[in-house]
C-alpha atoms as a PDB file:
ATOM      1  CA  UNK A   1       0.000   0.000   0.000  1.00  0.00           C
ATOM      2  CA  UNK A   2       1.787   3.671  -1.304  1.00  0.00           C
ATOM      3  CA  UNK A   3      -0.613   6.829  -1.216  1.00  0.00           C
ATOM      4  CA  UNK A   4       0.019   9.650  -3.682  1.00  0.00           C
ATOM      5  CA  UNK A   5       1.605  13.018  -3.649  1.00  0.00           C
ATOM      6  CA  UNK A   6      -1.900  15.014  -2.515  1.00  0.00           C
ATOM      7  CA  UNK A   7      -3.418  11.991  -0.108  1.00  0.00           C
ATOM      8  CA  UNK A   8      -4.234  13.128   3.192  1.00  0.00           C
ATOM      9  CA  UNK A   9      -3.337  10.054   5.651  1.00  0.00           C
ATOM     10  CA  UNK A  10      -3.910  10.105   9.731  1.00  0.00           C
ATOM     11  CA  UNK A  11      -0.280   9.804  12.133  1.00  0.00           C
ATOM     12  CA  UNK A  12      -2.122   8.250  15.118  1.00  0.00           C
ATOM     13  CA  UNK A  13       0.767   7.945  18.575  1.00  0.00           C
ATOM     14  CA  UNK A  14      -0.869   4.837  19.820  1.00  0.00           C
ATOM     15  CA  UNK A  15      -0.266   3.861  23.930  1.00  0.00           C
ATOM     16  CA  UNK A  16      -0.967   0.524  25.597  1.00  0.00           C
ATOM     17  CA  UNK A  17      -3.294  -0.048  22.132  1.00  0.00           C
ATOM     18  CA  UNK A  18      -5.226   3.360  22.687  1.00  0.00           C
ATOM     19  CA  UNK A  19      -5.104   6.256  20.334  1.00  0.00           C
ATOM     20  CA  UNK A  20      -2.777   8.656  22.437  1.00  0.00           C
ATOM     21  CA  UNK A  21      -2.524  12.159  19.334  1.00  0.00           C
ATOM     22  CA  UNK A  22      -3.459  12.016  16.259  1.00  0.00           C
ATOM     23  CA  UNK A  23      -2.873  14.603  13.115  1.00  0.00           C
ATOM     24  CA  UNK A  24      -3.481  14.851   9.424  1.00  0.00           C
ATOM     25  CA  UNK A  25      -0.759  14.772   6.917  1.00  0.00           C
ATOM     26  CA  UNK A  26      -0.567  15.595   3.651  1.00  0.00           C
ATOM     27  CA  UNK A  27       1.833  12.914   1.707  1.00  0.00           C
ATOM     28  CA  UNK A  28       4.611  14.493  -0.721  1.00  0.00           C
ATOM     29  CA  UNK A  29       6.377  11.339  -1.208  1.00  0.00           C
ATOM     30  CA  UNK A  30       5.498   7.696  -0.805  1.00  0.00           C
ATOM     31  CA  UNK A  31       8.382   5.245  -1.482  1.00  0.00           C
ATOM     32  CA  UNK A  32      10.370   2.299  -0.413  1.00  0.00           C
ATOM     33  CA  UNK A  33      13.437   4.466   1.051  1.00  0.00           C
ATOM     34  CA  UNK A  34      11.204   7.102   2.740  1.00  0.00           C
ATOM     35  CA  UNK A  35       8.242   8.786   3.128  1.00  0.00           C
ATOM     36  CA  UNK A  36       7.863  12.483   2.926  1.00  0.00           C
ATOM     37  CA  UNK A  37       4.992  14.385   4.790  1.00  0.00           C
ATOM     38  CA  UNK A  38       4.161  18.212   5.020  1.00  0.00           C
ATOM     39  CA  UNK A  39       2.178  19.585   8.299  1.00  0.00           C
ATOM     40  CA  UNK A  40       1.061  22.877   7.371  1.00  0.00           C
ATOM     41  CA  UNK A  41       0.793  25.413  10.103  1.00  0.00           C
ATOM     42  CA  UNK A  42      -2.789  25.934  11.005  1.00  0.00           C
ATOM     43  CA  UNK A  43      -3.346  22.115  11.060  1.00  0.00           C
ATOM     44  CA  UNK A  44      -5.641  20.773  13.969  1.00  0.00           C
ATOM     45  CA  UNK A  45      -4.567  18.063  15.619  1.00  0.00           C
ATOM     46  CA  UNK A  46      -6.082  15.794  18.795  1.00  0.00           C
ATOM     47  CA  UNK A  47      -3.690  15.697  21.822  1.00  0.00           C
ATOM     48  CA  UNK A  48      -4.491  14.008  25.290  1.00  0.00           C
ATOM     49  CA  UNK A  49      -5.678  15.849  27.869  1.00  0.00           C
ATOM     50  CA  UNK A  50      -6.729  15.710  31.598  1.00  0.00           C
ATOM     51  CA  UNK A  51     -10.029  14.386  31.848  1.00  0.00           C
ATOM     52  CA  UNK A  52     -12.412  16.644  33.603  1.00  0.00           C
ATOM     53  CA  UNK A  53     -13.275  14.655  36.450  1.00  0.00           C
ATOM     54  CA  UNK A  54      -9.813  15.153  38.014  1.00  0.00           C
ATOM     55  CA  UNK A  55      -7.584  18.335  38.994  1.00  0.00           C
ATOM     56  CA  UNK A  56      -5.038  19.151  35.947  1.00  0.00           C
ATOM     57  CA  UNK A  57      -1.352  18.518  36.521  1.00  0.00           C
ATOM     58  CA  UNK A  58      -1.179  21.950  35.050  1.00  0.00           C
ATOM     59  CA  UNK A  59       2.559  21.709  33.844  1.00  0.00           C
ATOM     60  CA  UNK A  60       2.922  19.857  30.227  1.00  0.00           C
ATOM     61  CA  UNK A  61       5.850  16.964  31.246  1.00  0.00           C
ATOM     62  CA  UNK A  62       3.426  16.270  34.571  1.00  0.00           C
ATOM     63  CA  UNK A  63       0.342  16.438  32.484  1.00  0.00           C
ATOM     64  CA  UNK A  64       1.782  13.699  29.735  1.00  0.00           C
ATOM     65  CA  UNK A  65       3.415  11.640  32.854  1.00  0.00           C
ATOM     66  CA  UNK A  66       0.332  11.523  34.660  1.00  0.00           C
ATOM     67  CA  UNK A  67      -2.260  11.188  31.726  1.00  0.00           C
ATOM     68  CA  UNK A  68       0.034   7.627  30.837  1.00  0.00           C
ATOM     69  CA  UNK A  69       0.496   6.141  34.332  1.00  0.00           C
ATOM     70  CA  UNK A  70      -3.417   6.397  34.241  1.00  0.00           C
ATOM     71  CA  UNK A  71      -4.471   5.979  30.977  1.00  0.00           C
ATOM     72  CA  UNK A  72      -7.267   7.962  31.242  1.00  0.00           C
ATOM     73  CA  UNK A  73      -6.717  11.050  28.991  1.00  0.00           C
ATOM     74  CA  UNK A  74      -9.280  12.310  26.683  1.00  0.00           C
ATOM     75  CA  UNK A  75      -8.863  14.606  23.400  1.00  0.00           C
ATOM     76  CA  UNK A  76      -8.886  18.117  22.675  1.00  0.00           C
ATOM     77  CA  UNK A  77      -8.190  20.131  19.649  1.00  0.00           C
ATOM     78  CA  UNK A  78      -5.010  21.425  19.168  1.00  0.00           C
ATOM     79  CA  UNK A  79      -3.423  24.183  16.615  1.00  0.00           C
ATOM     80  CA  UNK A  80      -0.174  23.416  15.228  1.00  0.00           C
ATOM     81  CA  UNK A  81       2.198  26.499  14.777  1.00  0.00           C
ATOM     82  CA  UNK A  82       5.297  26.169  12.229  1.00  0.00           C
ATOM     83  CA  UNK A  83       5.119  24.468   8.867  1.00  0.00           C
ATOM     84  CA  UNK A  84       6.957  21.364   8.959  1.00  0.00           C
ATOM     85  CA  UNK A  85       8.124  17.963   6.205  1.00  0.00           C
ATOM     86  CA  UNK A  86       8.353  14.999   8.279  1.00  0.00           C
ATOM     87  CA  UNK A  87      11.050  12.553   6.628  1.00  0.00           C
ATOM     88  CA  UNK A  88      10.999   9.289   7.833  1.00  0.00           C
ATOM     89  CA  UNK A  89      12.575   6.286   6.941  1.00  0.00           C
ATOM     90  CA  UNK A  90      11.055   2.497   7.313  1.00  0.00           C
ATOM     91  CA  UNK A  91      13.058   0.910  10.441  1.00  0.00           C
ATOM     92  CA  UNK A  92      14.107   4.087  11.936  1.00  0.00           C
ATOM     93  CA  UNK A  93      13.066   5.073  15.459  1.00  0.00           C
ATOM     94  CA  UNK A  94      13.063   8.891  14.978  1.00  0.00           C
ATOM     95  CA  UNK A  95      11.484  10.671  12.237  1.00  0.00           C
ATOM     96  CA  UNK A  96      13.618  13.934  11.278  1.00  0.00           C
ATOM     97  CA  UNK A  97      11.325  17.476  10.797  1.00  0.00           C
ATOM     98  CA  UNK A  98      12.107  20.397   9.327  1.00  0.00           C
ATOM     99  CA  UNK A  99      10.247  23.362  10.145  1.00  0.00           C
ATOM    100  CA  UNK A 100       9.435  26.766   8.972  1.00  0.00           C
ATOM    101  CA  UNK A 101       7.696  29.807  10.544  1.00  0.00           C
ATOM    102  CA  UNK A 102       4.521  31.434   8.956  1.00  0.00           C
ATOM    103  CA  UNK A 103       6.518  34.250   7.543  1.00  0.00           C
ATOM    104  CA  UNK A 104       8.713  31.595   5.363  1.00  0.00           C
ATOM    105  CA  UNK A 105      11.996  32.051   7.707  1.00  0.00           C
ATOM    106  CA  UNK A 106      13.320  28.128   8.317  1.00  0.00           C
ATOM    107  CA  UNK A 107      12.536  27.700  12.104  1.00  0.00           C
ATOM    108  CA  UNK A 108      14.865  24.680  12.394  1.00  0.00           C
ATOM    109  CA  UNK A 109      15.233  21.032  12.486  1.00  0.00           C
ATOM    110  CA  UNK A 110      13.430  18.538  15.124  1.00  0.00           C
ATOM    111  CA  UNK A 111      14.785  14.858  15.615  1.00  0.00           C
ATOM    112  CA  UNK A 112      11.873  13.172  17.102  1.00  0.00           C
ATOM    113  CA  UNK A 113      12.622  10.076  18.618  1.00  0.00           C
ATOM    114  CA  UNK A 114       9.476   7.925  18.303  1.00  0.00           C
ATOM    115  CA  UNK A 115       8.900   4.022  17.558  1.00  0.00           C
ATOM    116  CA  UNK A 116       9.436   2.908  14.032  1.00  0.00           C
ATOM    117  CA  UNK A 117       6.419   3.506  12.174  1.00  0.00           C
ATOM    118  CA  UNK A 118       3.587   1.178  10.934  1.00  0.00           C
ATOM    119  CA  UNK A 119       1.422   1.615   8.002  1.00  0.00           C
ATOM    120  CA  UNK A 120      -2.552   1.170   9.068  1.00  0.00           C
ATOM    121  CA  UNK A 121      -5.693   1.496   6.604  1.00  0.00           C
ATOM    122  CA  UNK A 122      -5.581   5.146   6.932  1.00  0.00           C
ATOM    123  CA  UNK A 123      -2.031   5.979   7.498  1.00  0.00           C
ATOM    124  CA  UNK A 124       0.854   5.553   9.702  1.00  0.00           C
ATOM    125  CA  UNK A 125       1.415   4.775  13.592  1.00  0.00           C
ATOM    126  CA  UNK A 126       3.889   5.118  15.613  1.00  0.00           C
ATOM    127  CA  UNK A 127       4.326   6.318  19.614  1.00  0.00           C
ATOM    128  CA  UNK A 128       6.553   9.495  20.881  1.00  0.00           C
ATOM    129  CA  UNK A 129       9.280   8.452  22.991  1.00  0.00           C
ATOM    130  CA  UNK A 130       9.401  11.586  25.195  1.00  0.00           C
ATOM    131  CA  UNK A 131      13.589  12.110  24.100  1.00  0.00           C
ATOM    132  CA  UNK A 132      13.846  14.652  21.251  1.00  0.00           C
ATOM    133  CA  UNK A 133      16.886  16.804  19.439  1.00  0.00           C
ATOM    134  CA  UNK A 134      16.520  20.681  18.295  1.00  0.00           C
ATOM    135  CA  UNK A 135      18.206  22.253  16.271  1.00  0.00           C
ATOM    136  CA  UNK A 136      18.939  25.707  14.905  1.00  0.00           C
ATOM    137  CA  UNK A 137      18.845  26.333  11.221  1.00  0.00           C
ATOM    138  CA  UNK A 138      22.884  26.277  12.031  1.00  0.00           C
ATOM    139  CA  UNK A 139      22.983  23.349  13.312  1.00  0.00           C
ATOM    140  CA  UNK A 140      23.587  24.439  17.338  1.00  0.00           C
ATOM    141  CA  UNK A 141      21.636  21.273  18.559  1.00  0.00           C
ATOM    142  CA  UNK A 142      20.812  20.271  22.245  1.00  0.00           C
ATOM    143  CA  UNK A 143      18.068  17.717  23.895  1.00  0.00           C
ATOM    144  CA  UNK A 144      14.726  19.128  24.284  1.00  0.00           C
ATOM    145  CA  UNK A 145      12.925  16.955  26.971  1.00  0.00           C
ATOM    146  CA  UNK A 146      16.660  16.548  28.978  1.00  0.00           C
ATOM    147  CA  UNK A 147      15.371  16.516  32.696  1.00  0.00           C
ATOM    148  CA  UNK A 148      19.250  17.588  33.552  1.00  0.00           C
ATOM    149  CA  UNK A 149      19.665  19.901  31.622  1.00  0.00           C
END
């Protein structure tokens, strides 16, 4: 199964076999070596979220710690900010994005380390792994989610 240049597929992060985000993506490429996606700023996208029944965490790493020791979240809509083509390769356990800001300016580069992907009937899965790389459009790079840091 390929989709087409055009093809809008669904990248569903899926924990202890429940649907943990989920986002449209629009393909650009679609073949053996890679597969090439474009997230357009502007794009709404379903992220887990506190349940109402409970008190809110209120930070985000307490929030996402707490929502999957309980695995209880629900979804709300969320707005995504910078442009971005995900590359990712099959077998690879990070997916490499490079993003731009809505005045065209390259924002960076974002190494998110994630499980390999899967293909599914309406597009690919695959689960954040919480680690991640940034980097400048010069390459100055340093770990995002680095508790020591």
């Amino acid at each position: 199964m390929t989709w087409a240049p055009g093809e809008v597929v669904v990248h569903q992060e899926v924990w202890r076999d429940r649907v943990w985000a989920a986002r449209p993506l629009v393909v650009v490429e679609d073949s053996p070596d890679r597969m090439l996606f474009w997230l357009p700023a502007g794009t709404v996208r379903k992220v887990p979220w506190t349940p109402p029944h409970r008190p809110d965490p209120g930070e985000g790493t307490a929030r996402v710690l707490d929502l999957l020791a309980r695995g209880d979240w629900i979804h709300v809509d969320h707005v995504w900010d910078v442009s971005c083509l995900w590359i990712l390769r099959p077998g690879d356990w990070h997916a490499v994005w490079v993003s731009w800001l809505p005045s065209g300016e390259r924002y960076g580069f974002y190494v998110n380390l994630q499980q390999s992907f899967r293909r599914t009937a309406v597009g690919i899965e695959s689960m954040d792994l919480a680690l991640d790389v940034v980097a400048t459009p010069d390459r100055v790079w340093w770990w995002k989610d680095d508790a020591s840091s």
